[in-house]
C-alpha atoms as a PDB file:
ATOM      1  CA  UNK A   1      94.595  62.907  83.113  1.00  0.00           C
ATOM      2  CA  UNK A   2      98.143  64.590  83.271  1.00  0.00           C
ATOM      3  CA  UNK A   3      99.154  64.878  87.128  1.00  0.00           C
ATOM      4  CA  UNK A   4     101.381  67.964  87.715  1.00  0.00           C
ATOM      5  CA  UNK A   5     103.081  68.138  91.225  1.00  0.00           C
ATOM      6  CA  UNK A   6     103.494  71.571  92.380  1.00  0.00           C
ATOM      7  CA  UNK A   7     105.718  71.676  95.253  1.00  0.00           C
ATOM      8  CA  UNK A   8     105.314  75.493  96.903  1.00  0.00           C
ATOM      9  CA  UNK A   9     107.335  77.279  98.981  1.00  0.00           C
ATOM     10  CA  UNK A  10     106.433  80.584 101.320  1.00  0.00           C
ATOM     11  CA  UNK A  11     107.232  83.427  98.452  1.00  0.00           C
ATOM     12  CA  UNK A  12     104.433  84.383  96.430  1.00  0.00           C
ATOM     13  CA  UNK A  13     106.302  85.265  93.576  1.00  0.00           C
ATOM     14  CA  UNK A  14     107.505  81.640  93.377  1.00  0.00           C
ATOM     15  CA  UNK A  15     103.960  80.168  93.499  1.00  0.00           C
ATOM     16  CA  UNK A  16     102.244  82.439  90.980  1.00  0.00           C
ATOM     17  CA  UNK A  17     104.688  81.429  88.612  1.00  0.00           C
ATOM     18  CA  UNK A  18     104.595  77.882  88.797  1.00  0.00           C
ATOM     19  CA  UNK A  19     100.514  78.190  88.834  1.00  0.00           C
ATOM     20  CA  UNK A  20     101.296  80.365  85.586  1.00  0.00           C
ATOM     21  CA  UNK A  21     103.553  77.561  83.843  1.00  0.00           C
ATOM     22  CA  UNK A  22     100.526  74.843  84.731  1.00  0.00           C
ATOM     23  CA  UNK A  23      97.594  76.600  83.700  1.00  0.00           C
ATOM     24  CA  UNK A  24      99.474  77.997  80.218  1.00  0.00           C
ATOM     25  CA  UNK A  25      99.872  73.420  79.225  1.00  0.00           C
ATOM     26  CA  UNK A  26      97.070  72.186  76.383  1.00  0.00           C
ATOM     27  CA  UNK A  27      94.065  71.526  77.646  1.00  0.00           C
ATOM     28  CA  UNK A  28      94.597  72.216  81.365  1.00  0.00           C
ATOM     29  CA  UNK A  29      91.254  72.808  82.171  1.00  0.00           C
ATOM     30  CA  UNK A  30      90.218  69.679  80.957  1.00  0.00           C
ATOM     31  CA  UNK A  31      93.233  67.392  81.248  1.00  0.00           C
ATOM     32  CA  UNK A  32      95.187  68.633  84.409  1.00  0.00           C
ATOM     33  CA  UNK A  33      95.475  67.847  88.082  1.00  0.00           C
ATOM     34  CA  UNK A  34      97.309  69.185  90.288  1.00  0.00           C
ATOM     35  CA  UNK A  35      98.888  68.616  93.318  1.00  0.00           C
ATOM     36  CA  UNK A  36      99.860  71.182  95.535  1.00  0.00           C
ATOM     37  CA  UNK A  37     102.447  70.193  98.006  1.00  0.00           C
ATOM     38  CA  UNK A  38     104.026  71.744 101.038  1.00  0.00           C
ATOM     39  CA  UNK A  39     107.168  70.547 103.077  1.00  0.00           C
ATOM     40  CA  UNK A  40     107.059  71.073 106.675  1.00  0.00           C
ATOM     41  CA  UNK A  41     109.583  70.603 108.698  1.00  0.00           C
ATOM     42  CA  UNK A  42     107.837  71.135 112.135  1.00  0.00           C
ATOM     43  CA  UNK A  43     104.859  67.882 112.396  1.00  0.00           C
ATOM     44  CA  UNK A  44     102.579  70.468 114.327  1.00  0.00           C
ATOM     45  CA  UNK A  45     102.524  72.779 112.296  1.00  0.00           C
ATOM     46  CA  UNK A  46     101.709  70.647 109.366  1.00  0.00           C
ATOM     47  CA  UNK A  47      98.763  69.239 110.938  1.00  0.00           C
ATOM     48  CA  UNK A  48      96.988  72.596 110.732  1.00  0.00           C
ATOM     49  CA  UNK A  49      98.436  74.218 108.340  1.00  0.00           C
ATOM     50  CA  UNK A  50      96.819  73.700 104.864  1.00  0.00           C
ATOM     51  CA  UNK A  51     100.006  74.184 101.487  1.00  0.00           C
ATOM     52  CA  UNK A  52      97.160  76.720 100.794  1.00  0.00           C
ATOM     53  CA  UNK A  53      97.772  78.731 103.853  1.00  0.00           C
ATOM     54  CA  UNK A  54     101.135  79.214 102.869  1.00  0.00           C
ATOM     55  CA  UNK A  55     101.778  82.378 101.230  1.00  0.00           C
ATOM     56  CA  UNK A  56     103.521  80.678  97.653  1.00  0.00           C
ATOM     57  CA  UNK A  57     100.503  78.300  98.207  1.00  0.00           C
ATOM     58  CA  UNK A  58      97.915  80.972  98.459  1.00  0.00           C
ATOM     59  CA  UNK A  59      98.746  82.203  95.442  1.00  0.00           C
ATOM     60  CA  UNK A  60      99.322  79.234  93.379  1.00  0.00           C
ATOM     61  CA  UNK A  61      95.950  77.636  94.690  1.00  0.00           C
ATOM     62  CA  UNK A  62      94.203  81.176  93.453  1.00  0.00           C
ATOM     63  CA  UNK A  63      95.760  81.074  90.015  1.00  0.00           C
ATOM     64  CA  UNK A  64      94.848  77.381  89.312  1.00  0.00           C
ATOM     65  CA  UNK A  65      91.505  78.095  90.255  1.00  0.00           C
ATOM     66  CA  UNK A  66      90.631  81.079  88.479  1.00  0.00           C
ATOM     67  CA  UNK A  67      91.708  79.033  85.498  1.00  0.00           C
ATOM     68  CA  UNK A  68      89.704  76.340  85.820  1.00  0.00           C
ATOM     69  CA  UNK A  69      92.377  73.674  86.890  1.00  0.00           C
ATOM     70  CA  UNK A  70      91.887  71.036  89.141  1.00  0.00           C
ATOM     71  CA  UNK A  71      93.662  71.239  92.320  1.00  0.00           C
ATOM     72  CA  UNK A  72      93.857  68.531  95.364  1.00  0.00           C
ATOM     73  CA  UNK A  73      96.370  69.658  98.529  1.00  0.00           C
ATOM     74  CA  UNK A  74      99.172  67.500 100.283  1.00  0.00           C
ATOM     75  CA  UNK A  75     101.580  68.229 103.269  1.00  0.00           C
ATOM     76  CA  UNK A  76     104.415  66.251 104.262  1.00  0.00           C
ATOM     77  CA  UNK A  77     106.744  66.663 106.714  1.00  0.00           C
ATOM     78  CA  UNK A  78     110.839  66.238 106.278  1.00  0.00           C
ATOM     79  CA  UNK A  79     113.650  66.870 103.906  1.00  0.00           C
ATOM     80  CA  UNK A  80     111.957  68.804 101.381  1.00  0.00           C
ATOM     81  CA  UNK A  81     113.910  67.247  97.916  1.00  0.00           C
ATOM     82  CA  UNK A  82     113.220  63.522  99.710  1.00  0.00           C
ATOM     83  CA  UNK A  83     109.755  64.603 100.402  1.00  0.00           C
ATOM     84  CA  UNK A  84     109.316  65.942  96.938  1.00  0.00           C
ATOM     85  CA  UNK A  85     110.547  63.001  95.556  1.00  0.00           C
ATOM     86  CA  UNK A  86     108.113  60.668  97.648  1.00  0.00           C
ATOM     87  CA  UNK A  87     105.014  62.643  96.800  1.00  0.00           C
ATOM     88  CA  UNK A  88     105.668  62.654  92.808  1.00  0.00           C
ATOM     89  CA  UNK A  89     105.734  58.663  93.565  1.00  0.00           C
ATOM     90  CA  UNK A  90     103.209  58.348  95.632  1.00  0.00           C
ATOM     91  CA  UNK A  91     100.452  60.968  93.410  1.00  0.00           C
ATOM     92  CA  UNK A  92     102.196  59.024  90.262  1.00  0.00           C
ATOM     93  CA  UNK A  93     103.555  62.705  88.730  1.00  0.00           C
ATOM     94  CA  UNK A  94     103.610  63.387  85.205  1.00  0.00           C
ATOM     95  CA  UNK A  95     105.698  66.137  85.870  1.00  0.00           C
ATOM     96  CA  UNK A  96     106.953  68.660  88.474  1.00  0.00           C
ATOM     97  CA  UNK A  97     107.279  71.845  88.684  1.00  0.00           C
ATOM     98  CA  UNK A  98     110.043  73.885  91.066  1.00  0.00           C
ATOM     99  CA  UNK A  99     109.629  77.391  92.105  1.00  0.00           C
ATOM    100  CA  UNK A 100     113.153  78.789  91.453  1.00  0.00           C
ATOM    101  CA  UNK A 101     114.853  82.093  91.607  1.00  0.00           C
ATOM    102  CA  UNK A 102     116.769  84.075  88.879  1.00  0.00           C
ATOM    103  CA  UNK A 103     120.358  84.084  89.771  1.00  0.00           C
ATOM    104  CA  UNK A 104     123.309  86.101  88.225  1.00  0.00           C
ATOM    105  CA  UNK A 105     125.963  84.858  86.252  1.00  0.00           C
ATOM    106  CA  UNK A 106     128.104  83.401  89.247  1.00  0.00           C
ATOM    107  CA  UNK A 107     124.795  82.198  91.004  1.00  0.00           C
ATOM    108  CA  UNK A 108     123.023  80.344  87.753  1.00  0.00           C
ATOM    109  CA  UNK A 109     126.069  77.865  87.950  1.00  0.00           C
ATOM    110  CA  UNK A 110     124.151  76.120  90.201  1.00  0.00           C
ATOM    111  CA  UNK A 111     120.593  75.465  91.590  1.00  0.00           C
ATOM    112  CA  UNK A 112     119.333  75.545  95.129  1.00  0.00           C
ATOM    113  CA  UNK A 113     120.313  72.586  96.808  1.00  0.00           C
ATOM    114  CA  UNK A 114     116.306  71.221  97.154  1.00  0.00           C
ATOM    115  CA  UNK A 115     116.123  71.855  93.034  1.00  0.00           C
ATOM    116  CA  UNK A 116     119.148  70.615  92.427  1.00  0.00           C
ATOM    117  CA  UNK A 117     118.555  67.654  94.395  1.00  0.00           C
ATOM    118  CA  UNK A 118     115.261  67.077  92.388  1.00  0.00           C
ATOM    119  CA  UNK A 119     116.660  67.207  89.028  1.00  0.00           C
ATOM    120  CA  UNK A 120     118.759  64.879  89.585  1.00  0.00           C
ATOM    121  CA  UNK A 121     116.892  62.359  91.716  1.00  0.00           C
ATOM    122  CA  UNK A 122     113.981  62.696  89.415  1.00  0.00           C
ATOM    123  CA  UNK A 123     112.591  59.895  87.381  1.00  0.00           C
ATOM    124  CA  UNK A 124     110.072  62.146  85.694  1.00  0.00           C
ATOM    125  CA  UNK A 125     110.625  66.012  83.591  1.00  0.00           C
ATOM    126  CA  UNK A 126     110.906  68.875  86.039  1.00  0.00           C
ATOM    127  CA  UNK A 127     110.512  72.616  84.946  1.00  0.00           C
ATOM    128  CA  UNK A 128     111.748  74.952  87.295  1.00  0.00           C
ATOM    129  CA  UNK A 129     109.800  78.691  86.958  1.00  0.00           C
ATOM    130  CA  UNK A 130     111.769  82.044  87.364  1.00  0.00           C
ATOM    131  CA  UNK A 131     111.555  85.267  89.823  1.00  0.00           C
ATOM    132  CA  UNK A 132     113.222  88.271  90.590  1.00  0.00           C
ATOM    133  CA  UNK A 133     117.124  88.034  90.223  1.00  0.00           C
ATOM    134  CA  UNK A 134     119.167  87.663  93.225  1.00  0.00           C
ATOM    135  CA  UNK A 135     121.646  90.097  94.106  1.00  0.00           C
ATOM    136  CA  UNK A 136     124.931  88.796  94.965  1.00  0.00           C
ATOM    137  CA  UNK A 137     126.480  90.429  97.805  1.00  0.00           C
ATOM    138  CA  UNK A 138     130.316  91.054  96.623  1.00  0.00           C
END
C-alpha cells in the first residue's frame, strides 16, 4: 500500500484539489490510503469535530470516495506544520500532499508559513495543489 497524508484545511477549493491530485496516482483504487488530517487548535472542538466536517475536508473525503480510494480520518490538535509533521510519522506517509494557493509574482516567492515549514521539515516528497490566485492588495 502507498499511504498519502492529506492534511485539509477549511476552503473547499483547497480540498477538492488535493483529493483530485490523489485519486489521478496509478492504481489508487487499488494501491492507496489515505489519511485525512485536520489541525485544531481548540482541544474541544477537535473532540467532536470529524476533518470530514470541515468544509476542505468535506470535499476531499467526497472526492476520494467517489473514486474508489480508501480513506481513514485523524485530528490533532496544535501547531499545524509540527502536527503535520507528527502525523506523516506516526501513519508512516509515503507522501503528503498541501492544499496551497496560487500567488502572484511577488507572492509565489514564498509559501505559507505551515507549507513552507513542511517542505522543509519533511523527510518524505510533498506536492502542494493550486487554487484561485490571490490578489495582492498594492
Amino acid at each position: 500500500m502507498f499511504t498519502v497524508l492529506l492534511p485539509i484545511d477549511g476552503n473547499e477549493e483547497h480540498g477538492a484539489a488535493q483529493a483530485d491530485a490523489v485519486a489521478v496516482l496509478p492504481n489508487a483504487v487499488e494501491t492507496v490510503e489515505v489519511t485525512l488530517l485536520y489541525v485544531f487548535d481548540d482541544e474541544d472542538r477537535a473532540e467532536v469535530t470529524a476533518p470530514k466536517q470541515i468544509n476542505g475536508g468535506r470535499a476531499a473525503h467526497n472526492r476520494l470516495m467517489d473514486a474508489g480510494v480508501s480513506v481513514e480520518e485523524m485530528s490533532r490538535v496544535g501547531d499545524p506544520a509540527a502536527e503535520i509533521l507528527a502525523a506523516a510519522a506516526e501513519v508512516d506517509a509515503d507522501y503528503i500532499v498541501l492544499g496551497g494557493r496560487k500567488r502572484s509574482p511577488l507572492g509565489s516567492l514564498l509559501f505559507g508559513s505551515v507549507s513552507q515549514a513542511v517542505i522543509l521539515d519533511a523527510d518524505r516528497p510533498v506536492t502542494i495543489t493550486g487554487g484561485k490566485a490571490e490578489r495582492q492588495s498594492g
